[in-house]
Protein backbone atom coordinates (compact mmCIF):
# COMPACT_ATOMS: atom_id res chain seq x y z
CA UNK A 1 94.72 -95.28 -24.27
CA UNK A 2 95.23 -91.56 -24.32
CA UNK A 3 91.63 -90.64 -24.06
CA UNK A 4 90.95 -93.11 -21.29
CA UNK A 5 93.84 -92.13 -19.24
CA UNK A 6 92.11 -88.78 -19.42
CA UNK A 7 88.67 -89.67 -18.12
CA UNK A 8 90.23 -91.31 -15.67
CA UNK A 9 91.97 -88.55 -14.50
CA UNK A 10 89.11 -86.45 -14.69
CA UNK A 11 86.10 -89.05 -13.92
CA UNK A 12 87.79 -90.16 -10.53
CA UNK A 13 91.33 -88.50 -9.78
CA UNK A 14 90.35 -85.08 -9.36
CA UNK A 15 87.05 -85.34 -8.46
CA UNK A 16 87.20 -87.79 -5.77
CA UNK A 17 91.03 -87.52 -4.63
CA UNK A 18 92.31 -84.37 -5.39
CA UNK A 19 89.64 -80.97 -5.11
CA UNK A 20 88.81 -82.67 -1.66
CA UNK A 21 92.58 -82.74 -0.73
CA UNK A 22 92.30 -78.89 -2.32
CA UNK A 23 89.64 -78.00 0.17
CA UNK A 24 91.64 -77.83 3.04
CA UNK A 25 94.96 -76.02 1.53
CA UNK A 26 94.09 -72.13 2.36
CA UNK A 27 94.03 -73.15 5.81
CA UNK A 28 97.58 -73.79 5.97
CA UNK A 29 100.34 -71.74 4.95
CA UNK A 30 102.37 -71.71 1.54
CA UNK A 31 98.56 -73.10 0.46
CA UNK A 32 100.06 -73.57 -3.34
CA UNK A 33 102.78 -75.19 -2.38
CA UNK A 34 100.92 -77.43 -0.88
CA UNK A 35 98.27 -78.05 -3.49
CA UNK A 36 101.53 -78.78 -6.06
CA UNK A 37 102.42 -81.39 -3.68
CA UNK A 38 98.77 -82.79 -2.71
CA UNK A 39 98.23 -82.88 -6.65
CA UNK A 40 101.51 -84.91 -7.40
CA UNK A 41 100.15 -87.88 -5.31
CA UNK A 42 96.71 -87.35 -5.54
CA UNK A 43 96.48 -87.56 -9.45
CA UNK A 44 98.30 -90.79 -9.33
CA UNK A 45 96.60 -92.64 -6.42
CA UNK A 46 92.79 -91.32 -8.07
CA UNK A 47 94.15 -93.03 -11.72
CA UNK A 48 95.37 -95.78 -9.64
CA UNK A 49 92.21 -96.24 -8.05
CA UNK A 50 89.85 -96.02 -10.63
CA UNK A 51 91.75 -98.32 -12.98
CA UNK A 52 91.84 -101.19 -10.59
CA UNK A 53 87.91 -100.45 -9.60
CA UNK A 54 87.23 -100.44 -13.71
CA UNK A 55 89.11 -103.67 -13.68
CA UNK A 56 87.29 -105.52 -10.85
CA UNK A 57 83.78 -104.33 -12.61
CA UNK A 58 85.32 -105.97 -16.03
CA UNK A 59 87.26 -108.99 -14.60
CA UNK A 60 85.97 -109.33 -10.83
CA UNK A 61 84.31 -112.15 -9.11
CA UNK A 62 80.30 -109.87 -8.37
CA UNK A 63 80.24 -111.76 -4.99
CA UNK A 64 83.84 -109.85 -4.15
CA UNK A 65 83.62 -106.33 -4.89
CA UNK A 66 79.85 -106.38 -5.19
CA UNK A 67 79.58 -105.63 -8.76
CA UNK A 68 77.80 -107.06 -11.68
C-alpha cells in the first residue's frame, strides 16, 4: 500500500497539482510560506484524484469516464 501511495503521490500529486501551484509562488510575497501551504492541500487533492481516476479505470462503467 506503501509503495502505491508513493507513486501516487509522485505519478499525479506533484506533477499535475502541486509544481503547477509552485509556479506561481515567487510572484507573491512570503513565496515559501506559501508553497508550505499550496503543498498541504495540493498533495492531498493530487492522491485524491488519482486514486478515484485509478478506480474508475479498474471498476468504471467505459461509456462514463471514457475508459476501457
Amino acid at each position: 500500500m506503501d509503495r502505491a501511495l508513493t507513486i501516487t503521490r509522485y505519478k499525479t500529486a506533484k506533477c499535475t497539482v502541486e509544481r503547477p501551484l509552485h509556479i506561481g509562488c515567487p510572484l507573491g510575497e512570503g513565496a515559501t510560506r506559501l508553497a508550505e501551504a499550496l503543498s498541504a492541500s495540493a498533495l492531498p487533492l493530487g492522491e485524491a484524484f488519482q486514486l478515484r481516476d485509478d478506480l474508475l479505470g479498474v471498476f468504471g462503467d467505459p461509456n462514463e469516464p471514457g475508459k476501457s
